[in-house]
C-alpha atoms as a PDB file:
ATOM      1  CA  UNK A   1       0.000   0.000   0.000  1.00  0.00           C
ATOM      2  CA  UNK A   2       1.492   3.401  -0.930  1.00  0.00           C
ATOM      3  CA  UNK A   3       1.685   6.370   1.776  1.00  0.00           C
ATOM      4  CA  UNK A   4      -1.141   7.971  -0.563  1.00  0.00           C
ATOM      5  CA  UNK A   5      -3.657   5.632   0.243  1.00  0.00           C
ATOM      6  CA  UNK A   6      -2.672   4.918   3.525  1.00  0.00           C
ATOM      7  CA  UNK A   7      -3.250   8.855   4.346  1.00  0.00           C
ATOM      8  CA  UNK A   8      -6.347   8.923   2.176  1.00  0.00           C
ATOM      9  CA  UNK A   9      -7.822   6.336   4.101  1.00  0.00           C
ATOM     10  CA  UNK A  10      -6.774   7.455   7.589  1.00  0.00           C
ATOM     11  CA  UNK A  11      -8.395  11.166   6.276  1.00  0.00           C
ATOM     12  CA  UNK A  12     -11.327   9.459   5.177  1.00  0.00           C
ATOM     13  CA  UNK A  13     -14.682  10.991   6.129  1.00  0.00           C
ATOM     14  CA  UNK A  14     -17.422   9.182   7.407  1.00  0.00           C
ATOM     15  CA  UNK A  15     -20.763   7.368   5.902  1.00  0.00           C
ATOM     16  CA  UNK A  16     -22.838  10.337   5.472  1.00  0.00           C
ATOM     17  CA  UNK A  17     -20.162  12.959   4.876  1.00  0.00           C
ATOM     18  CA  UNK A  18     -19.254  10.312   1.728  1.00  0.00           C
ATOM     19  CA  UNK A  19     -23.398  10.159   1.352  1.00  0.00           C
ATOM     20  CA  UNK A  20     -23.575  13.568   0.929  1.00  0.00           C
ATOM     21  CA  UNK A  21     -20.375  14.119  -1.399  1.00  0.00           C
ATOM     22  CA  UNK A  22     -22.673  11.502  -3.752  1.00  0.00           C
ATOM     23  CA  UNK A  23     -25.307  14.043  -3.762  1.00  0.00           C
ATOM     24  CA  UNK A  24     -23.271  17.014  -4.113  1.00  0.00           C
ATOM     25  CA  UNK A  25     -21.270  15.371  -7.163  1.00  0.00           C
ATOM     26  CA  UNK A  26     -24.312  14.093  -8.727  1.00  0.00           C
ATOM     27  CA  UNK A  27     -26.163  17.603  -8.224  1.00  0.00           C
ATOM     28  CA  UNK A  28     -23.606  19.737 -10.314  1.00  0.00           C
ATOM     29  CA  UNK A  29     -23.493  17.177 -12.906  1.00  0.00           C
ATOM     30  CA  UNK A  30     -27.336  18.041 -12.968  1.00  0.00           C
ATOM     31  CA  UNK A  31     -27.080  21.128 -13.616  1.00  0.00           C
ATOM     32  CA  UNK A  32     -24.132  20.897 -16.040  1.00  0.00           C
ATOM     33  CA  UNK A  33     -26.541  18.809 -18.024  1.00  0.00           C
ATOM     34  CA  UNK A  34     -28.405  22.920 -19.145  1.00  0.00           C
ATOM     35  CA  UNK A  35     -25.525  24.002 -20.472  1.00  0.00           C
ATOM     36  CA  UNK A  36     -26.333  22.772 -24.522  1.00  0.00           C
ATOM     37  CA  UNK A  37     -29.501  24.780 -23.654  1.00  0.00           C
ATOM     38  CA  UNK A  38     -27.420  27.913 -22.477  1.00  0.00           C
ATOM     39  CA  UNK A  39     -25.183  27.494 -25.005  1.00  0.00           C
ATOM     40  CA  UNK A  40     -27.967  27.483 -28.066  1.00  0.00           C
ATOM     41  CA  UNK A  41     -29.079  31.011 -26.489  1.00  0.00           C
ATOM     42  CA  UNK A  42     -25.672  32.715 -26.582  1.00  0.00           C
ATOM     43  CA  UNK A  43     -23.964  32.606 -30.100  1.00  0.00           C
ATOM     44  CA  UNK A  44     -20.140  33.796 -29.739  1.00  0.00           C
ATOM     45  CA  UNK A  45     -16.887  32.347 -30.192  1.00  0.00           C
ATOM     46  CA  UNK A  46     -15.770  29.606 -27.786  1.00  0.00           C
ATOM     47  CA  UNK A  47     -12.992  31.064 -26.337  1.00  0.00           C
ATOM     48  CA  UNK A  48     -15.345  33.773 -25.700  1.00  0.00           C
ATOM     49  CA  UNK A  49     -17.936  32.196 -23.710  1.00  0.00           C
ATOM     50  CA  UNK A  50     -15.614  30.456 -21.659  1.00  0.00           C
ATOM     51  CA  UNK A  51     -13.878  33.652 -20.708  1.00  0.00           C
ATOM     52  CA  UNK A  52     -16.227  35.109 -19.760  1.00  0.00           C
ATOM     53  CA  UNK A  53     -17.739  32.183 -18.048  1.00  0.00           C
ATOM     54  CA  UNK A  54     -14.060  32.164 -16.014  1.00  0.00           C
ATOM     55  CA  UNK A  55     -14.439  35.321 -15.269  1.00  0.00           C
ATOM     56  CA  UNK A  56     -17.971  35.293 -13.211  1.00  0.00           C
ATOM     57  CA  UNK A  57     -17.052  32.159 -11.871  1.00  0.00           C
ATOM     58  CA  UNK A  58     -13.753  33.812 -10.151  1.00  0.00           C
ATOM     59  CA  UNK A  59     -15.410  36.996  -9.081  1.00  0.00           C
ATOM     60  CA  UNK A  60     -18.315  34.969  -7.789  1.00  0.00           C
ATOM     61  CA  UNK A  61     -15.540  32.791  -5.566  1.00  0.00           C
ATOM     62  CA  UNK A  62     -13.997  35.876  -3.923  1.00  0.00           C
ATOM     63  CA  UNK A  63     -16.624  36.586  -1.197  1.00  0.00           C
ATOM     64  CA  UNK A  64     -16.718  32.756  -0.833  1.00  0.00           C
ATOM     65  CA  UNK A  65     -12.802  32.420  -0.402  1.00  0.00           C
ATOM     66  CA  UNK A  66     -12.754  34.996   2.282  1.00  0.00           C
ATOM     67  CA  UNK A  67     -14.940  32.966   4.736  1.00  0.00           C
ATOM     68  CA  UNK A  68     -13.846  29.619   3.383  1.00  0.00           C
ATOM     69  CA  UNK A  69     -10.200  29.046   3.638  1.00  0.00           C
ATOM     70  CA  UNK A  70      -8.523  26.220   4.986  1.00  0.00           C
ATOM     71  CA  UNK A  71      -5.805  26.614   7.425  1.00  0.00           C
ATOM     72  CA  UNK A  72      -3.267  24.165   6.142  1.00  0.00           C
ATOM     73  CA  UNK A  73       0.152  25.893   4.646  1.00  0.00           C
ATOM     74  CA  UNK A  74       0.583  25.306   0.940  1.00  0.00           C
ATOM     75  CA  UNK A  75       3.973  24.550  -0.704  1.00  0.00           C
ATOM     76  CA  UNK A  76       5.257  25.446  -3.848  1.00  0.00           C
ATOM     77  CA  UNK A  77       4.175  22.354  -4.969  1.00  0.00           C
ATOM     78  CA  UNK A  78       0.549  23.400  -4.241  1.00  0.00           C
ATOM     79  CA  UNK A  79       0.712  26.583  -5.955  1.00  0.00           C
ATOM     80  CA  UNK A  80       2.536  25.009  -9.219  1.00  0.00           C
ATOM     81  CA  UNK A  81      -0.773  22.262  -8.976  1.00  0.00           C
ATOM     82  CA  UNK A  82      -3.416  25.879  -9.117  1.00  0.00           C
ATOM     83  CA  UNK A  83      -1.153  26.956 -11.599  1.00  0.00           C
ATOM     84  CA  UNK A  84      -1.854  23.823 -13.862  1.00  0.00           C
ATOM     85  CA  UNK A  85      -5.112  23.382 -12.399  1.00  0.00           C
ATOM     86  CA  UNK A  86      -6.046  26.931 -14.242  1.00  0.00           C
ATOM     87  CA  UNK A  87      -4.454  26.121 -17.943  1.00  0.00           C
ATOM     88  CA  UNK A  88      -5.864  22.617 -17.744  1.00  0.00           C
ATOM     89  CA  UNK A  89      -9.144  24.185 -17.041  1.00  0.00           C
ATOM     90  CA  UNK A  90      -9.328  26.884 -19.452  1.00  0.00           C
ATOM     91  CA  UNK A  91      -7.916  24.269 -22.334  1.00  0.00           C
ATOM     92  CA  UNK A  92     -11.279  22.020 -20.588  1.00  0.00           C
ATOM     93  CA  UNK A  93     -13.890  24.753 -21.216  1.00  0.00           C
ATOM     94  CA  UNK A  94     -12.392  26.424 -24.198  1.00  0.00           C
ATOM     95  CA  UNK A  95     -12.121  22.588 -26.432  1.00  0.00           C
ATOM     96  CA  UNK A  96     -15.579  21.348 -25.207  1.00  0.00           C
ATOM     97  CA  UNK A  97     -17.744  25.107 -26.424  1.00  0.00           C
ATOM     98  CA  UNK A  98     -15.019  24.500 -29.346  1.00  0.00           C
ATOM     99  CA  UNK A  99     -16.356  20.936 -30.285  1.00  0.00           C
ATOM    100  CA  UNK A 100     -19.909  21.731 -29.878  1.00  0.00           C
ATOM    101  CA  UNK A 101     -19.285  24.066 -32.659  1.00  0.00           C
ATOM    102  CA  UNK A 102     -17.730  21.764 -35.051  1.00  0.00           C
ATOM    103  CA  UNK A 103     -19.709  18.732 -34.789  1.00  0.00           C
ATOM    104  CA  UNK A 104     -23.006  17.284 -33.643  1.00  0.00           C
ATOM    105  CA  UNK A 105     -23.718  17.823 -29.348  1.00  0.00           C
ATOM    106  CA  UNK A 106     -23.648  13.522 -29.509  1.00  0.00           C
ATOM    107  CA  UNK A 107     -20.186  13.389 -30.832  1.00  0.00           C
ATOM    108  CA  UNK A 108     -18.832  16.741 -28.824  1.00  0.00           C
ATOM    109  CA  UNK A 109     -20.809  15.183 -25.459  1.00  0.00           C
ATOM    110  CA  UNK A 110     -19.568  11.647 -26.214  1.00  0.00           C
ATOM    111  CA  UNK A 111     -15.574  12.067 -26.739  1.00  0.00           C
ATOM    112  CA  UNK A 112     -15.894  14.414 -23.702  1.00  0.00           C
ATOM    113  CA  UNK A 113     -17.617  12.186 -21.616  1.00  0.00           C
ATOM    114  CA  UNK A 114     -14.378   9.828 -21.761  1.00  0.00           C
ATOM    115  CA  UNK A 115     -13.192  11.281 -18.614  1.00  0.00           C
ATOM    116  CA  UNK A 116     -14.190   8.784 -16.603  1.00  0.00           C
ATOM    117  CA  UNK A 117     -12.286   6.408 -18.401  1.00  0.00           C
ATOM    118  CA  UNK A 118      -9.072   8.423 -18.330  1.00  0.00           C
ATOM    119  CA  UNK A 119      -9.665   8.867 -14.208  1.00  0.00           C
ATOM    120  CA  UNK A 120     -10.298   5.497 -13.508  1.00  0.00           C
ATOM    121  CA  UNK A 121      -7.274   4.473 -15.310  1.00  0.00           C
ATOM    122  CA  UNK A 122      -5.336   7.133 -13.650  1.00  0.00           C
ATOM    123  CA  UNK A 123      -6.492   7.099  -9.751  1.00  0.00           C
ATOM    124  CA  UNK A 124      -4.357   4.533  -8.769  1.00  0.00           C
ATOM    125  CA  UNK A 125      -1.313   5.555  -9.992  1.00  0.00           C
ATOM    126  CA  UNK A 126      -2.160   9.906  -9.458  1.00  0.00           C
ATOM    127  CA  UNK A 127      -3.992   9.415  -6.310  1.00  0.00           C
ATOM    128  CA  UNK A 128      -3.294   5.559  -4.661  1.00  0.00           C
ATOM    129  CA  UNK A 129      -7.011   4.637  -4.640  1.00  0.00           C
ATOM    130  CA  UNK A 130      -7.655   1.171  -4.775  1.00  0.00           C
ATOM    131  CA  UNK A 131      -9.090  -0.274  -8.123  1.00  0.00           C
ATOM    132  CA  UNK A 132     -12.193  -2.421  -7.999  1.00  0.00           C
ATOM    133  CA  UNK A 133     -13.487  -4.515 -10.925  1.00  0.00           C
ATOM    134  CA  UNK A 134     -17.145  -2.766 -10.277  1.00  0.00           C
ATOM    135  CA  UNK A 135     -15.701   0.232 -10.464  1.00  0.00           C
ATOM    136  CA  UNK A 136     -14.420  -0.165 -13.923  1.00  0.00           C
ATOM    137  CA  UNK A 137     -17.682  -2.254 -14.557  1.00  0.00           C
ATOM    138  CA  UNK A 138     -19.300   0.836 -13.514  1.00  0.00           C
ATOM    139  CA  UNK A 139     -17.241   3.165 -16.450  1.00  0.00           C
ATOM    140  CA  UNK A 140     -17.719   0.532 -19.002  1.00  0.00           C
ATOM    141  CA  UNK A 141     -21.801   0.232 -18.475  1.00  0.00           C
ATOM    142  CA  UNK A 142     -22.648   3.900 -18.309  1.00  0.00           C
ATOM    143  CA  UNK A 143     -19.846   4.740 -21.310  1.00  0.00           C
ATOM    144  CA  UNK A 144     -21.851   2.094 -23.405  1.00  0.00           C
ATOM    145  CA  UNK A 145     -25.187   3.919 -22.213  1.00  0.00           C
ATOM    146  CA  UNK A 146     -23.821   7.187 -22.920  1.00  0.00           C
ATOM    147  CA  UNK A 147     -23.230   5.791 -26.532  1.00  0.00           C
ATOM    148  CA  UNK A 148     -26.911   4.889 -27.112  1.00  0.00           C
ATOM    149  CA  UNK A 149     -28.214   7.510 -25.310  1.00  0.00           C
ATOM    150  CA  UNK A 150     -26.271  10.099 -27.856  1.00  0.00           C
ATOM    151  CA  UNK A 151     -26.446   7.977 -30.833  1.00  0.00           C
ATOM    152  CA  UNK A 152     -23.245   9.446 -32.639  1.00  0.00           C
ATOM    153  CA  UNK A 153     -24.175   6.978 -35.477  1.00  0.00           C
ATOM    154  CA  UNK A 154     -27.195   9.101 -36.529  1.00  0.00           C
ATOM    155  CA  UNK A 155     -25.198  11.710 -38.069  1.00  0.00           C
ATOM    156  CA  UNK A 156     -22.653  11.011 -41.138  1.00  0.00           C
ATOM    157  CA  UNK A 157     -19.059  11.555 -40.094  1.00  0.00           C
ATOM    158  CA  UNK A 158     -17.440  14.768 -41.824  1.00  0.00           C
ATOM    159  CA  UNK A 159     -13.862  16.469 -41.556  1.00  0.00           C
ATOM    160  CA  UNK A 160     -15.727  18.748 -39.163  1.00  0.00           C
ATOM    161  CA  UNK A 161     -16.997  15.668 -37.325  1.00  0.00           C
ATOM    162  CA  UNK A 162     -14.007  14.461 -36.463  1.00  0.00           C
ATOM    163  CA  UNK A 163     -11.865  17.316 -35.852  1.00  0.00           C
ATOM    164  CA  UNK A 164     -15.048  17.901 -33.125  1.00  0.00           C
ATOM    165  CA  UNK A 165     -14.231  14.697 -31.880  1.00  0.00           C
ATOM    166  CA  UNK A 166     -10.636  15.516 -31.275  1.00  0.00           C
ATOM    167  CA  UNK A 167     -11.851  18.435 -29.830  1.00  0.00           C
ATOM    168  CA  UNK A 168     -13.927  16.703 -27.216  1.00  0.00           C
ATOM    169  CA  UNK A 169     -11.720  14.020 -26.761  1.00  0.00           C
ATOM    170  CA  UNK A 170      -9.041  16.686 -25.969  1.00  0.00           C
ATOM    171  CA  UNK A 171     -11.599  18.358 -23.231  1.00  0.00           C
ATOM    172  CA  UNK A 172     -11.644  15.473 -21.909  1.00  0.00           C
ATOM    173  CA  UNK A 173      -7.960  14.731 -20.877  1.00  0.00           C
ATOM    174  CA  UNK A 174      -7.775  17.937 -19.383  1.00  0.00           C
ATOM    175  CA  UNK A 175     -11.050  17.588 -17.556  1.00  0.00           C
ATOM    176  CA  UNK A 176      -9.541  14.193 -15.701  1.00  0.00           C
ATOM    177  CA  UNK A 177      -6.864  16.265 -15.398  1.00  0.00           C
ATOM    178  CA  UNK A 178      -8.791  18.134 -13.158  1.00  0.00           C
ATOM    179  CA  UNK A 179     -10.733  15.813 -11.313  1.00  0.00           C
ATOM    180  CA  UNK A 180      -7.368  14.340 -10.288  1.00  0.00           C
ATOM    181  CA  UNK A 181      -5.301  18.040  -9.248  1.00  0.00           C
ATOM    182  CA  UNK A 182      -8.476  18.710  -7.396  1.00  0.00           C
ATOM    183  CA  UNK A 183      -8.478  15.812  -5.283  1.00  0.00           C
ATOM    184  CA  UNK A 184      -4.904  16.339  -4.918  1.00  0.00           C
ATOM    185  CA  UNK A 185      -5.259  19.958  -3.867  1.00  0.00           C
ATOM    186  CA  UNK A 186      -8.865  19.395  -1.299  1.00  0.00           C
ATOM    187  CA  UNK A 187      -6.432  19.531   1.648  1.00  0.00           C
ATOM    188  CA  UNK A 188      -4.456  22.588   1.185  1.00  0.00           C
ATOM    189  CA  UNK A 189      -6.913  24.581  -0.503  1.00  0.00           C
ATOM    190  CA  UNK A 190     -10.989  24.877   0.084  1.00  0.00           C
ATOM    191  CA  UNK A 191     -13.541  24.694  -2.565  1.00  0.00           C
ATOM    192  CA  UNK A 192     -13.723  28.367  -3.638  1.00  0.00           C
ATOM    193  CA  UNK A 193     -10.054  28.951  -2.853  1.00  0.00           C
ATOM    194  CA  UNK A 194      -9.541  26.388  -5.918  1.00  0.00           C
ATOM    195  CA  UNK A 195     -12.266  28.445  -8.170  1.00  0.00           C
ATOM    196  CA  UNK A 196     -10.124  32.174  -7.332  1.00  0.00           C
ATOM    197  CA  UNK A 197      -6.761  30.843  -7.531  1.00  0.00           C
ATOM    198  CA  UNK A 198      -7.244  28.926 -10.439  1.00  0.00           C
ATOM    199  CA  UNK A 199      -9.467  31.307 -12.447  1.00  0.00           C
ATOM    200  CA  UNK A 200      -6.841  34.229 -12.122  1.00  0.00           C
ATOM    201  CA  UNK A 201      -4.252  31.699 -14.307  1.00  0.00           C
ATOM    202  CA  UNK A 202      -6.742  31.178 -16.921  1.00  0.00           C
ATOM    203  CA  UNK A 203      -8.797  33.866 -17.307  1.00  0.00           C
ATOM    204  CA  UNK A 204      -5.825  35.615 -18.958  1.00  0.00           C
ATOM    205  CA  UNK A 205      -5.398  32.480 -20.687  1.00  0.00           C
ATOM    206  CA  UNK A 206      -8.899  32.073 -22.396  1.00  0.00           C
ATOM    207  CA  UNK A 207      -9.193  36.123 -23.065  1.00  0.00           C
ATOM    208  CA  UNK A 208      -5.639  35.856 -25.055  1.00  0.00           C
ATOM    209  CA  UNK A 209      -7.580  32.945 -27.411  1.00  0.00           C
ATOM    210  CA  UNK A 210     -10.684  35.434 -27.736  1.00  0.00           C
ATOM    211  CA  UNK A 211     -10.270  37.151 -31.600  1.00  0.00           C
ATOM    212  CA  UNK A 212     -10.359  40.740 -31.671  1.00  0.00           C
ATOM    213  CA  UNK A 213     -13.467  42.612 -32.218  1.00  0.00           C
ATOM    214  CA  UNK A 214     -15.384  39.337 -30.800  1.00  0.00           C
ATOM    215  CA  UNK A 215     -16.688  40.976 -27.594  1.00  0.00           C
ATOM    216  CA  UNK A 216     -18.162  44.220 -29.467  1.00  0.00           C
ATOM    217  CA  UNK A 217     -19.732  42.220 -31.951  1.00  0.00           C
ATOM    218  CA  UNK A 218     -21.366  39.721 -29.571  1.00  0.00           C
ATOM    219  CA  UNK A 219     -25.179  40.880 -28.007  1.00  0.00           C
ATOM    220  CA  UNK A 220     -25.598  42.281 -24.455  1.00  0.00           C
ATOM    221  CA  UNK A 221     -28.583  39.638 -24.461  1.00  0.00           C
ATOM    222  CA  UNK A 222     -26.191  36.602 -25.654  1.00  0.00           C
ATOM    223  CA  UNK A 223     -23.250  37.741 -22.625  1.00  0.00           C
ATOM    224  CA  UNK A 224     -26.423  38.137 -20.249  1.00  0.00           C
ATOM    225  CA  UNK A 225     -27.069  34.456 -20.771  1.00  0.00           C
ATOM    226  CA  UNK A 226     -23.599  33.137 -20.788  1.00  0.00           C
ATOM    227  CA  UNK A 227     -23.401  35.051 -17.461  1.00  0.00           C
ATOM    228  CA  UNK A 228     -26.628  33.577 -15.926  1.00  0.00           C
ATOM    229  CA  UNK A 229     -25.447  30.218 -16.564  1.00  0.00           C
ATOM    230  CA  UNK A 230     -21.499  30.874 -15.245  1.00  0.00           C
ATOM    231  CA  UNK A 231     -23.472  31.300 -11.837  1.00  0.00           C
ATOM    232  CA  UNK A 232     -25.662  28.927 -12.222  1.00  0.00           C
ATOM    233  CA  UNK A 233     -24.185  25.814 -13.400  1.00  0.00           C
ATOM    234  CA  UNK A 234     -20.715  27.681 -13.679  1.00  0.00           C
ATOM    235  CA  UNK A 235     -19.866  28.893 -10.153  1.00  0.00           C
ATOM    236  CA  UNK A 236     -22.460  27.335  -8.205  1.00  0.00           C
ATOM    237  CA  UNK A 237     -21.997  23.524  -9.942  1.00  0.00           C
ATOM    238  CA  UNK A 238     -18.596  23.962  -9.772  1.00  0.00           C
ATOM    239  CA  UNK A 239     -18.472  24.631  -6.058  1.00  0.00           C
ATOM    240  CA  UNK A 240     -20.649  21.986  -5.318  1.00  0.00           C
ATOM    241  CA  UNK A 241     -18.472  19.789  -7.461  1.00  0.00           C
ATOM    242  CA  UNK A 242     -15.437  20.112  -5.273  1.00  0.00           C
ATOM    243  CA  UNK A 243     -17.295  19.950  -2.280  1.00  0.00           C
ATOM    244  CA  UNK A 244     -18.516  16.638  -3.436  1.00  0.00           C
ATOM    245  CA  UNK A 245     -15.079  15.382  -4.347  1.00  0.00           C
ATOM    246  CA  UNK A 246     -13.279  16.216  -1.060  1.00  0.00           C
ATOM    247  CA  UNK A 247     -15.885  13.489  -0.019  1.00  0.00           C
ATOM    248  CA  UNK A 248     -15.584  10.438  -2.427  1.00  0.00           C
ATOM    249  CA  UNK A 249     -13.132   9.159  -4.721  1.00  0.00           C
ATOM    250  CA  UNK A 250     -12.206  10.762  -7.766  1.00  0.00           C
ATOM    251  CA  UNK A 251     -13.534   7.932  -9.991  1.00  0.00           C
ATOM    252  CA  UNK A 252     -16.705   7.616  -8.257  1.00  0.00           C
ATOM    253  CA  UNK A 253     -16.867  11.472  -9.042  1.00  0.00           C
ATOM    254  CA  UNK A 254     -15.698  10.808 -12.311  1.00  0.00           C
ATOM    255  CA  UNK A 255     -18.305   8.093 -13.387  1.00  0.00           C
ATOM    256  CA  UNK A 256     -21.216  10.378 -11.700  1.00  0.00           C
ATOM    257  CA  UNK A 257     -20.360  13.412 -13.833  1.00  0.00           C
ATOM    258  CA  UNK A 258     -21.861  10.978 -16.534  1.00  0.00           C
ATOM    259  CA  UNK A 259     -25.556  12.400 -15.484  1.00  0.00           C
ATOM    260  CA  UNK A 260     -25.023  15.331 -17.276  1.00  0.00           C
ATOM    261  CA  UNK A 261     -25.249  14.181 -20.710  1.00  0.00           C
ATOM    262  CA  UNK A 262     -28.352  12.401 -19.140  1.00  0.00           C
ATOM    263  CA  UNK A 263     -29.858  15.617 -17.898  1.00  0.00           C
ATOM    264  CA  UNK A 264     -29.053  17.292 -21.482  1.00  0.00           C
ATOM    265  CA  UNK A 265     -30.647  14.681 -23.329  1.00  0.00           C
ATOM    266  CA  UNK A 266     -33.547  14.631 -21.411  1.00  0.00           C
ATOM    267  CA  UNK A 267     -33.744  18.390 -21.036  1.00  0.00           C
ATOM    268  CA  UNK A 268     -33.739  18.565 -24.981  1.00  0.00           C
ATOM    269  CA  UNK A 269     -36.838  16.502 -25.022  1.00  0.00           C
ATOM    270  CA  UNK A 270     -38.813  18.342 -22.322  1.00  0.00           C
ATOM    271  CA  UNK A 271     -38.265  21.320 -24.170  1.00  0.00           C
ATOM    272  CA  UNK A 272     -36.577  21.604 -27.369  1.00  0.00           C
ATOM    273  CA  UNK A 273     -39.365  18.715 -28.883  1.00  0.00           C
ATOM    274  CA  UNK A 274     -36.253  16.679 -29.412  1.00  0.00           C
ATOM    275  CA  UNK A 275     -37.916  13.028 -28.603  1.00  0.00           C
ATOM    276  CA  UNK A 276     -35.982  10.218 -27.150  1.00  0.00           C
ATOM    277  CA  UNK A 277     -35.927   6.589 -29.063  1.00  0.00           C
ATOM    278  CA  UNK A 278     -36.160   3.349 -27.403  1.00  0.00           C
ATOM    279  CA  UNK A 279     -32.260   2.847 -27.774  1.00  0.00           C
ATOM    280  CA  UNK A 280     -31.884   6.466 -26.149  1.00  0.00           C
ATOM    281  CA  UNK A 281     -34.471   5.551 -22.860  1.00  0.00           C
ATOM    282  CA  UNK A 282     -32.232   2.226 -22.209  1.00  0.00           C
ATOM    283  CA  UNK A 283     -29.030   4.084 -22.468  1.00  0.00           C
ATOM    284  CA  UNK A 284     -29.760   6.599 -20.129  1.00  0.00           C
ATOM    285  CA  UNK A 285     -30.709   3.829 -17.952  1.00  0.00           C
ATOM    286  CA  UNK A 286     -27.396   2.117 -18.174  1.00  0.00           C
ATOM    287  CA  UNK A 287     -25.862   5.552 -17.242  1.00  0.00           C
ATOM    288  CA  UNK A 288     -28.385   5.382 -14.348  1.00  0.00           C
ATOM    289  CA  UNK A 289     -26.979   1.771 -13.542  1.00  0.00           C
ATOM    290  CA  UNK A 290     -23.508   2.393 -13.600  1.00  0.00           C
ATOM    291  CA  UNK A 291     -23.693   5.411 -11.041  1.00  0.00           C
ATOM    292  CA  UNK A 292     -25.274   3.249  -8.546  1.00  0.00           C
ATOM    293  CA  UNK A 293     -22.892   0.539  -9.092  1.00  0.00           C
ATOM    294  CA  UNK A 294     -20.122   3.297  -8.382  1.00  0.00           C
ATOM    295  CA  UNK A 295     -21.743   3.855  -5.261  1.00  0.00           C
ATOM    296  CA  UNK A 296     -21.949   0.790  -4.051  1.00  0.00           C
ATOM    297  CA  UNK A 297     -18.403   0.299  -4.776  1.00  0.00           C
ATOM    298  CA  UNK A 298     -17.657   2.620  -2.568  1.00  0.00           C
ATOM    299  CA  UNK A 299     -19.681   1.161   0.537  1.00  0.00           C
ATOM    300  CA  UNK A 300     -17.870  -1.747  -0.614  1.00  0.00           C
ATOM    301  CA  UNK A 301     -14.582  -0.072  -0.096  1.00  0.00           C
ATOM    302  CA  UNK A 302     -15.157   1.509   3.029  1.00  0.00           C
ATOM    303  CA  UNK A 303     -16.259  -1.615   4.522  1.00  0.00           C
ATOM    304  CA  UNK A 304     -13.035  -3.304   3.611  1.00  0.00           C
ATOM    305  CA  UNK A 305     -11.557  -0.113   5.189  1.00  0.00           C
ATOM    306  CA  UNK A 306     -13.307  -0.278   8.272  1.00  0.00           C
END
């Protein structure tokens, strides 16, 4: 057993501190799940929307920070993790608004959506969690509902298509980047600490990728929605994201994250008219499946702990 896991299990929290990290995880993938809704109301360049979505979400973290800080020292080490923590992220947000612009929401959704994959193949060597067949049982059902749910098929492949998918795909490495700095970081730094420190890297970052003119061009109606959902499912999600993690395992986080495209899907039907096929019904179910096979994994785990 490495010192990793031997300290993450000795700083484990209890049953319903891990219950609610479940909920809290689960909750901002909810709301994550508007964002193709958002997005549809705010027409802009990528790197636009996500700076500006950076922005809110920093300046919305400040008041936060100031009553939430943890007391724990941080090294350089720490700092040089906030400092990759904030390129990975605005590379995360700036290739996923970037793919749903190129290609079809399945494809975009889909190739991001292999984060869990990369996090569960990654934990145990990043992080020293322990790696349980169910848990990569869990990955493996809800990626293969995630698939039918989106239906990527539907659609004939293009140039644009797959340069989309390279796009999302590319989100998605630095998105289980993320997951994995985060969890690495929950001890030094608190939730909103993570959002400030973080945001001031790449903010800079994602305005620098923004063309010129883009901003003055862009609607004061289109930036008012961009900005309602950076505190909405922007600041607010990803607050309760990192709350959530501190609490569970990073691939437990990793596989629940998989309700957004769930939410999305469903949300499109509800109230775009955008119906959902029998093939679409039993993948979200699958998704459904593998998040409660995640969480049983983990009562699993912390019995073996205990």
């Amino acid at each position: 057993m490495t010192a990793a896991s031997r300290q993450s299990e000795v700083a484990a929290p209890h049953r319903g501190s891990r219950n609610l990290g479940y909920v809290l995880v689960a909750t901002a993938a909810t709301g994550w799940g508007t964002w193709p809704l958002i997005l549809k109301h705010a027409v802009m360049p990528a790197a636009l929307s996500a700076a500006i979505m950076m922005v809110v979400q920093t300046v919305f973290s400040l008041p936060v920070m100031l009553k939430d800080r943890v007391p724990a020292r941080a090294r350089p080490s720490h700092w040089l993790g906030i400092a990759w923590l904030g390129v990975a992220d605005a590379l995360n947000v700036f290739l996923f608004f970037a793919a749903y612009q190129r290609t079809s929401v399945a494809i975009a959704v889909l190739t991001h959506y292999l984060t869990p994959v990369f996090v569960a193949l990654a934990a145990p060597v990043v992080l020293g969690e322990r790696s349980h067949a169910r848990t990569f049982g869990a990955v493996a059902t809800s990626f293969f509902g995630l698939v039918l749910l989106l239906q990527p098929w539907n659609a004939a492949l293009s140039s644009s298509d797959l340069v989309g998918a390279a796009l999302g795909a590319g989100s998605a490495v630095f998105y289980a980047s993320n997951v994995l700095v985060n969890k690495r970081l929950a001890h030094v730094f608190s939730a909103s600490e993570l959002m400030f420190f973080h945001g001031l890297v790449a903010i800079p970052l994602l305005w620098a990728m923004v063309p010129a003119g883009a901003f003055a061009a862009v609607s004061a109606s289109s930036i008012a929605v961009v900005v309602a959902g950076a505190l909405g499912p922007g600041a607010l999600g990803g607050l309760t994201f990192v709350w959530g993690l501190r609490r569970i395992a990073a691939t437990h986080a990793s596989v629940l994250t998989l309700l957004e495209p769930f939410v999305a899907v469903v949300m499109a039907a509800l109230f775009l008219g955008q119906g959902l096929g029998e093939a679409q019904i039993l993948g979200g179910i699958l998704i459904l499946i593998g998040a409660v096979a995640v969480i049983t994994a983990g009562r699993q785990q912390r019995a073996e702990i205990e």
